[in-house]
PDB file of N, CA and C in Angstrom:
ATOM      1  N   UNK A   1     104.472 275.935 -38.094  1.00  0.00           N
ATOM      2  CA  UNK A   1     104.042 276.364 -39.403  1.00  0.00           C
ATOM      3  C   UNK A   1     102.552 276.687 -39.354  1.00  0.00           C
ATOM      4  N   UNK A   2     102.381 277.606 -40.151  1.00  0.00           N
ATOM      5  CA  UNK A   2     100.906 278.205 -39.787  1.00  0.00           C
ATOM      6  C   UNK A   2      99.643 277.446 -41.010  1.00  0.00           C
ATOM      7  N   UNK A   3      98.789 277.007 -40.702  1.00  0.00           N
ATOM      8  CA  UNK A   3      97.902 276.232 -41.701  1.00  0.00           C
ATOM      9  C   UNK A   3      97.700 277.090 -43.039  1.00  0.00           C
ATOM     10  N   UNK A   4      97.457 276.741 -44.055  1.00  0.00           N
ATOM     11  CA  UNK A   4      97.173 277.747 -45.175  1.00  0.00           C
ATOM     12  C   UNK A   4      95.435 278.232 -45.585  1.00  0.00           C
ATOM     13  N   UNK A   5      96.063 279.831 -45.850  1.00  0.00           N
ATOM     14  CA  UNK A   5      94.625 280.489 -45.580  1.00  0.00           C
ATOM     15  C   UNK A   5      93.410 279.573 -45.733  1.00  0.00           C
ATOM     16  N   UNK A   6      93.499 278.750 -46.563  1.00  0.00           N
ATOM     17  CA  UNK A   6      91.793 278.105 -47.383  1.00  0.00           C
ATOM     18  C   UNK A   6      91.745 277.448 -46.035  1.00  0.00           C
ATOM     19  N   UNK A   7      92.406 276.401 -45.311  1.00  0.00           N
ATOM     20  CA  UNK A   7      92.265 275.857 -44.125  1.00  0.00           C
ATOM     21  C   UNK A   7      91.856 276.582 -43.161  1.00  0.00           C
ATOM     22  N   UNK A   8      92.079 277.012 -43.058  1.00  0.00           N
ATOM     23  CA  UNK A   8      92.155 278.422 -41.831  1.00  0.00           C
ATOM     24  C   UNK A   8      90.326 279.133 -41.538  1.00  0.00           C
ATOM     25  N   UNK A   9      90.314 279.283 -43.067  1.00  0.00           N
ATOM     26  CA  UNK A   9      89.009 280.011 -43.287  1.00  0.00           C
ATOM     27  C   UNK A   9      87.550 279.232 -43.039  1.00  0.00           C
ATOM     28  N   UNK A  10      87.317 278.105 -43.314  1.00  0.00           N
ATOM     29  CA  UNK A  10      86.565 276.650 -44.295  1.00  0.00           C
ATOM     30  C   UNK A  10      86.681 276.354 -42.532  1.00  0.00           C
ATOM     31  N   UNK A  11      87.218 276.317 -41.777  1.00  0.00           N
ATOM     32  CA  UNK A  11      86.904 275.227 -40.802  1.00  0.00           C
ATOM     33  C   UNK A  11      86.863 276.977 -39.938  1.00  0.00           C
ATOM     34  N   UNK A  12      86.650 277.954 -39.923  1.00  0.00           N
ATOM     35  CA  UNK A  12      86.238 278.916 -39.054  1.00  0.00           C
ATOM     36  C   UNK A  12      85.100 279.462 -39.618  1.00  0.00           C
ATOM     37  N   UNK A  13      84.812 279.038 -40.811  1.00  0.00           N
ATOM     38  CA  UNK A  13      83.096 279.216 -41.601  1.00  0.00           C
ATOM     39  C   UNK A  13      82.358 278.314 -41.162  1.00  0.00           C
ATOM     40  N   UNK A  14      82.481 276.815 -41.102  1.00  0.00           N
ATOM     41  CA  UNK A  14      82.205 275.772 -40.622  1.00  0.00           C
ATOM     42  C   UNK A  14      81.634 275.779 -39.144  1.00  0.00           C
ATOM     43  N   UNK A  15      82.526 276.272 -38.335  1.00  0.00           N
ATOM     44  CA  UNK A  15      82.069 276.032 -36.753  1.00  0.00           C
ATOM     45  C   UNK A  15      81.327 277.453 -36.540  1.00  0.00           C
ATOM     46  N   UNK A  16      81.201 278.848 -37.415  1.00  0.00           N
ATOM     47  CA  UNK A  16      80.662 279.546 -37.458  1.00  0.00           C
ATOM     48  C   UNK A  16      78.838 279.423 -37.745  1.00  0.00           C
ATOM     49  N   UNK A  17      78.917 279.076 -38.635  1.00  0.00           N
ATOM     50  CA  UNK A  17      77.856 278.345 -39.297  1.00  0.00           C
ATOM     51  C   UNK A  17      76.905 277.231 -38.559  1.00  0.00           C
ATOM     52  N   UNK A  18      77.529 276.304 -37.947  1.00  0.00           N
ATOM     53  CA  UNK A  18      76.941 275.146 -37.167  1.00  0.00           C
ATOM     54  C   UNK A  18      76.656 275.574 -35.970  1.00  0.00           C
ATOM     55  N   UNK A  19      77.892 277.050 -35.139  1.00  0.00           N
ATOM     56  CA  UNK A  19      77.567 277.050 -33.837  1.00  0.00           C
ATOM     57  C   UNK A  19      76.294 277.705 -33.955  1.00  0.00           C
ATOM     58  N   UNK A  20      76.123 278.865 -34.760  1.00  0.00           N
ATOM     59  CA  UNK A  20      75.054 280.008 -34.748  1.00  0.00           C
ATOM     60  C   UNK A  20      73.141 279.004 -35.345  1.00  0.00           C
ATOM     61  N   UNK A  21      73.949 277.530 -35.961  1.00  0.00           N
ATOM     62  CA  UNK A  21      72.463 277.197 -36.193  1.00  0.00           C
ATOM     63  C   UNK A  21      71.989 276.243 -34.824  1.00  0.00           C
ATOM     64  N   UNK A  22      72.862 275.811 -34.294  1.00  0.00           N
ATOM     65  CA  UNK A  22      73.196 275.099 -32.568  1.00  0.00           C
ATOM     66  C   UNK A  22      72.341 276.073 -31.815  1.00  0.00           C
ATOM     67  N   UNK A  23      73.199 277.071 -31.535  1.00  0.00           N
ATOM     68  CA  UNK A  23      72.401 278.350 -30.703  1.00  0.00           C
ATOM     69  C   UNK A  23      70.948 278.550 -30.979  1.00  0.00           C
ATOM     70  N   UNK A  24      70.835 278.674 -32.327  1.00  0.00           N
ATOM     71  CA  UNK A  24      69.229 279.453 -32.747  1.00  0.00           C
ATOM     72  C   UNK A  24      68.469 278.083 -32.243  1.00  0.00           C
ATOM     73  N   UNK A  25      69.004 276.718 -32.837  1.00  0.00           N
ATOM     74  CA  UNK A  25      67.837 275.817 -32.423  1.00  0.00           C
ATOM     75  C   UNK A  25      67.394 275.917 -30.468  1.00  0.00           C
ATOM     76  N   UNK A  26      68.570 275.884 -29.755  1.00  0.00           N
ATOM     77  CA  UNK A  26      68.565 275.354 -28.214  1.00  0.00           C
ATOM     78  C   UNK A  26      67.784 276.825 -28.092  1.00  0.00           C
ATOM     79  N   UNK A  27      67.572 277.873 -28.403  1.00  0.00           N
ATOM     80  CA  UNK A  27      67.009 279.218 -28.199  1.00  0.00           C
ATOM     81  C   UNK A  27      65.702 278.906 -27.979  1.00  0.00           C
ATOM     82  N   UNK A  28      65.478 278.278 -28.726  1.00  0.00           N
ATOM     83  CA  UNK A  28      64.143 278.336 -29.947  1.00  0.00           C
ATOM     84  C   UNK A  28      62.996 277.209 -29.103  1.00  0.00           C
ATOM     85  N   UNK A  29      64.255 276.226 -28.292  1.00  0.00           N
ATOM     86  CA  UNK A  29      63.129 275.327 -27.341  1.00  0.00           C
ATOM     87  C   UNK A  29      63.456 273.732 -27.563  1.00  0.00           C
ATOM     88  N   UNK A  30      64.211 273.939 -28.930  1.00  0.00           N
ATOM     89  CA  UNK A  30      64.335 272.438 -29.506  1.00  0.00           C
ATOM     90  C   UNK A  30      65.905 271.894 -28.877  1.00  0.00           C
ATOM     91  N   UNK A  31      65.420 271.239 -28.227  1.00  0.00           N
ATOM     92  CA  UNK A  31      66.091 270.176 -27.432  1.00  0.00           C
ATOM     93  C   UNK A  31      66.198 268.656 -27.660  1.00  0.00           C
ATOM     94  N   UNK A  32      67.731 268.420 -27.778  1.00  0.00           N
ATOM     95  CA  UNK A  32      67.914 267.125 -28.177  1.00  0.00           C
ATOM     96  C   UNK A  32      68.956 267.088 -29.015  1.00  0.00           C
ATOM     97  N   UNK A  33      69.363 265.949 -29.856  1.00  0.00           N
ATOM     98  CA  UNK A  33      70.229 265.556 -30.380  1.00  0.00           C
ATOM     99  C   UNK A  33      70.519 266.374 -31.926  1.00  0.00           C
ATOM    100  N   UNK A  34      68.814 266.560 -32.379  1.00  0.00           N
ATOM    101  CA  UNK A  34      68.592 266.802 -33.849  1.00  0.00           C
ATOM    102  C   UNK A  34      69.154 268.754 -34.097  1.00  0.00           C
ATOM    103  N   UNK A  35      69.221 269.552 -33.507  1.00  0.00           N
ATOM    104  CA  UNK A  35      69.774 270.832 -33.624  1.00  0.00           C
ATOM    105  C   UNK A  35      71.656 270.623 -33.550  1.00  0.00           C
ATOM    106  N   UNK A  36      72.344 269.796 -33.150  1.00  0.00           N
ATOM    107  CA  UNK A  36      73.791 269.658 -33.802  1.00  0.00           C
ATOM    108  C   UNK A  36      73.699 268.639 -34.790  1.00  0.00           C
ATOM    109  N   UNK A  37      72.772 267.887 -35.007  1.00  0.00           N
ATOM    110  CA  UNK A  37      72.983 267.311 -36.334  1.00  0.00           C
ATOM    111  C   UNK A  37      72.798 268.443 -37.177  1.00  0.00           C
ATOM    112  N   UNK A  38      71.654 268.937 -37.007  1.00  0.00           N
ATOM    113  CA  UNK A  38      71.189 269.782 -38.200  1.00  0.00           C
ATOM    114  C   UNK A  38      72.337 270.902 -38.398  1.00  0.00           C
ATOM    115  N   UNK A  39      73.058 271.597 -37.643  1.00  0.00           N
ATOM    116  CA  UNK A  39      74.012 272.648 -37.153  1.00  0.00           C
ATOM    117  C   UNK A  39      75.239 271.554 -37.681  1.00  0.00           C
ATOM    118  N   UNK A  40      75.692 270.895 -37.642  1.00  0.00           N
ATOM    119  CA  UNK A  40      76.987 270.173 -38.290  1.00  0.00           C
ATOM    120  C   UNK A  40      76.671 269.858 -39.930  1.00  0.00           C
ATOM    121  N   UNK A  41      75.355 269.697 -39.919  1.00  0.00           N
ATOM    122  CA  UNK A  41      75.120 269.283 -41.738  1.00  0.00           C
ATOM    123  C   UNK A  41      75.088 271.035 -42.507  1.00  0.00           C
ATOM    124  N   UNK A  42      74.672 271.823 -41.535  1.00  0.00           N
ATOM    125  CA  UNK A  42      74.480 272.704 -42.430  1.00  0.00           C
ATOM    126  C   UNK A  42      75.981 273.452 -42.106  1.00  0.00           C
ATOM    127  N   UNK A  43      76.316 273.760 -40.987  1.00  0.00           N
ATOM    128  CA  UNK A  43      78.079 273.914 -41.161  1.00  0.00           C
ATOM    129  C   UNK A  43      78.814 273.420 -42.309  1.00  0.00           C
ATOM    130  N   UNK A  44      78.459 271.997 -42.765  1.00  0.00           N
ATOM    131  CA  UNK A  44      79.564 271.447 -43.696  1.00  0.00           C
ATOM    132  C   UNK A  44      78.857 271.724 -45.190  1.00  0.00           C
ATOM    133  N   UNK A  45      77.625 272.501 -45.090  1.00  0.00           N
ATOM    134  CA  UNK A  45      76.653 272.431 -46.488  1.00  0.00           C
ATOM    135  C   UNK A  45      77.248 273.948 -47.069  1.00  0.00           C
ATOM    136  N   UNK A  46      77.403 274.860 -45.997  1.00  0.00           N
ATOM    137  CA  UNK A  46      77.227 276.386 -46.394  1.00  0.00           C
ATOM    138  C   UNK A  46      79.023 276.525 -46.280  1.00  0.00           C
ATOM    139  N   UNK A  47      79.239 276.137 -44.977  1.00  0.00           N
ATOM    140  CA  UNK A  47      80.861 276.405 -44.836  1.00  0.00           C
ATOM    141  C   UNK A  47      81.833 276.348 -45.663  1.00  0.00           C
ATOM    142  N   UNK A  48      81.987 275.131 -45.978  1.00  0.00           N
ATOM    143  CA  UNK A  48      82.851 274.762 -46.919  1.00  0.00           C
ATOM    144  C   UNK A  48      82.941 275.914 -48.360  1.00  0.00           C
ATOM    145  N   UNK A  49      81.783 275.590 -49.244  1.00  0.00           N
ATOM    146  CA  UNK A  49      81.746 276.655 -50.347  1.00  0.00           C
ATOM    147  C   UNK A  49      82.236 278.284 -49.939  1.00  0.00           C
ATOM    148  N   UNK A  50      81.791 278.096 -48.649  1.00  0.00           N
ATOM    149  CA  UNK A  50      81.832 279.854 -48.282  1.00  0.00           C
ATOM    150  C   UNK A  50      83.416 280.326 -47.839  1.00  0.00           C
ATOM    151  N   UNK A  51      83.718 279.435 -46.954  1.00  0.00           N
ATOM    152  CA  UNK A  51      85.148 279.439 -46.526  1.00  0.00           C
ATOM    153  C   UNK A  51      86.191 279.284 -48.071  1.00  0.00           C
ATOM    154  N   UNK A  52      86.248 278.553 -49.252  1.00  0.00           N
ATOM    155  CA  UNK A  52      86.961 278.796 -50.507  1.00  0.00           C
ATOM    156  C   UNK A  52      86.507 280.192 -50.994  1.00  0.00           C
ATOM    157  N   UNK A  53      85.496 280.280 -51.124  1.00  0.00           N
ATOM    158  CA  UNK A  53      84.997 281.553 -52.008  1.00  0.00           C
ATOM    159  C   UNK A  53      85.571 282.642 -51.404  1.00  0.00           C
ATOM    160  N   UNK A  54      85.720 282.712 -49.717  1.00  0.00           N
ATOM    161  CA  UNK A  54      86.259 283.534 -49.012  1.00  0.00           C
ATOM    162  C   UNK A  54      88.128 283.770 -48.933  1.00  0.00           C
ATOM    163  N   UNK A  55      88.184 282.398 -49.250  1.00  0.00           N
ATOM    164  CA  UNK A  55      90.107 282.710 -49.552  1.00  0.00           C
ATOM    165  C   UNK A  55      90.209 282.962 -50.974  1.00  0.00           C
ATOM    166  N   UNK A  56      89.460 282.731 -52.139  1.00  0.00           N
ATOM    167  CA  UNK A  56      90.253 283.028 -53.017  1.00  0.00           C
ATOM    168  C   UNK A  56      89.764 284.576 -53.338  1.00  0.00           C
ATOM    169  N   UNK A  57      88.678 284.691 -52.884  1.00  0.00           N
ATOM    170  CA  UNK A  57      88.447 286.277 -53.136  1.00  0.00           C
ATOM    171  C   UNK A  57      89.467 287.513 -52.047  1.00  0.00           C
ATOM    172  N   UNK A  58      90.023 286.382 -50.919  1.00  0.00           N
ATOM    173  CA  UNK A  58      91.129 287.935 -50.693  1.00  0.00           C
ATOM    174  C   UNK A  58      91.978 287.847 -50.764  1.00  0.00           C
ATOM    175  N   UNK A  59      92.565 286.417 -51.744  1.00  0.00           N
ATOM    176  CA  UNK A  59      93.943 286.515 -52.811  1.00  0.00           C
ATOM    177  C   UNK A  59      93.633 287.240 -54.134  1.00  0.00           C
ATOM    178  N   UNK A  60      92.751 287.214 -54.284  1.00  0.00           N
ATOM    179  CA  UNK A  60      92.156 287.934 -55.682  1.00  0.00           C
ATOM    180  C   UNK A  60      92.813 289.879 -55.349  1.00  0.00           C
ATOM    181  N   UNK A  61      92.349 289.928 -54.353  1.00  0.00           N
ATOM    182  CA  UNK A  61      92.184 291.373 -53.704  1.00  0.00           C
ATOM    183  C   UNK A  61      93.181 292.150 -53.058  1.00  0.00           C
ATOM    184  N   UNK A  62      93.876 290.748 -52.663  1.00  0.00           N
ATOM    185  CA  UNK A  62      95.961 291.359 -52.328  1.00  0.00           C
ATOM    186  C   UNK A  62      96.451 291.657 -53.364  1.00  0.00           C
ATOM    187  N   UNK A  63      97.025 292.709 -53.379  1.00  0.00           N
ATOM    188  CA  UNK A  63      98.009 292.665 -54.182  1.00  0.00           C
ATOM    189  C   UNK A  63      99.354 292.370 -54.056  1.00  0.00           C
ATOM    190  N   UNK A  64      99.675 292.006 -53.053  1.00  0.00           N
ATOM    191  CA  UNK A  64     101.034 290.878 -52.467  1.00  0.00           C
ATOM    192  C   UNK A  64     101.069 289.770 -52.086  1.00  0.00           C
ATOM    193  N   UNK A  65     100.052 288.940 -53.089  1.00  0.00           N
ATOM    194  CA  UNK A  65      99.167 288.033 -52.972  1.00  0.00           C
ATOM    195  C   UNK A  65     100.370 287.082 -54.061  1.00  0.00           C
ATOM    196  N   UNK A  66     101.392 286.112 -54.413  1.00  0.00           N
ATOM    197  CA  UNK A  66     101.748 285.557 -52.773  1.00  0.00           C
ATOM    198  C   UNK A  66     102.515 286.149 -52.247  1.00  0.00           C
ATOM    199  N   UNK A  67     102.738 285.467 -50.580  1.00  0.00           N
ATOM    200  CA  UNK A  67     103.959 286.392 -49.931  1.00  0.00           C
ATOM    201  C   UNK A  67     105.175 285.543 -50.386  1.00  0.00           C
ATOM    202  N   UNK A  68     106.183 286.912 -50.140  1.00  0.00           N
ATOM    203  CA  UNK A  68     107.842 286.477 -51.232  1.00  0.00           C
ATOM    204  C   UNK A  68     107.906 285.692 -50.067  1.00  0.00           C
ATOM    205  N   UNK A  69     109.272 284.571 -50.136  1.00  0.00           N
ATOM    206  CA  UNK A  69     109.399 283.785 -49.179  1.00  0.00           C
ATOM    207  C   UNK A  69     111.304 284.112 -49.070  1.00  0.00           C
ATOM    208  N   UNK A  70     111.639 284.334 -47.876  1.00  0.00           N
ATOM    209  CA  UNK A  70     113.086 284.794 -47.753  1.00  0.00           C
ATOM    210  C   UNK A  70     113.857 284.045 -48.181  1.00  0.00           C
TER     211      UNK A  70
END
């Protein structure tokens, strides 16, 4: 069974979010523990809101939004 969209989205905003602030810190010179803290707090700060806002706006936008079920 396939997870449902809001799941789907919210935890691929999430690791989106944390990996790209991960990356910029280790780029940047800062080394250590504090760039995946900071990259996991702000994953779960921005992600979350962004990943809902992101499923219900492209159920909003289907128009076969839900799918019939056989």
């Amino acid at each position: 069974m396939l997870p449902p969209l809001r799941t789907f989205l919210v935890s691929l905003w999430v690791a989106c979010v944390g990996g790209a602030v991960v990356v910029a810190g280790l780029s940047l010179g800062w080394v250590g523990w504090s760039p995946f803290v900071l990259g996991a707090a702000l994953g779960v700060i921005i992600g979350v809101p962004a990943g809902l806002w992101n499923a219900r706006y492209i159920k909003r936008k289907d128009p076969d939004w839900p799918p019939r079920r056989a």
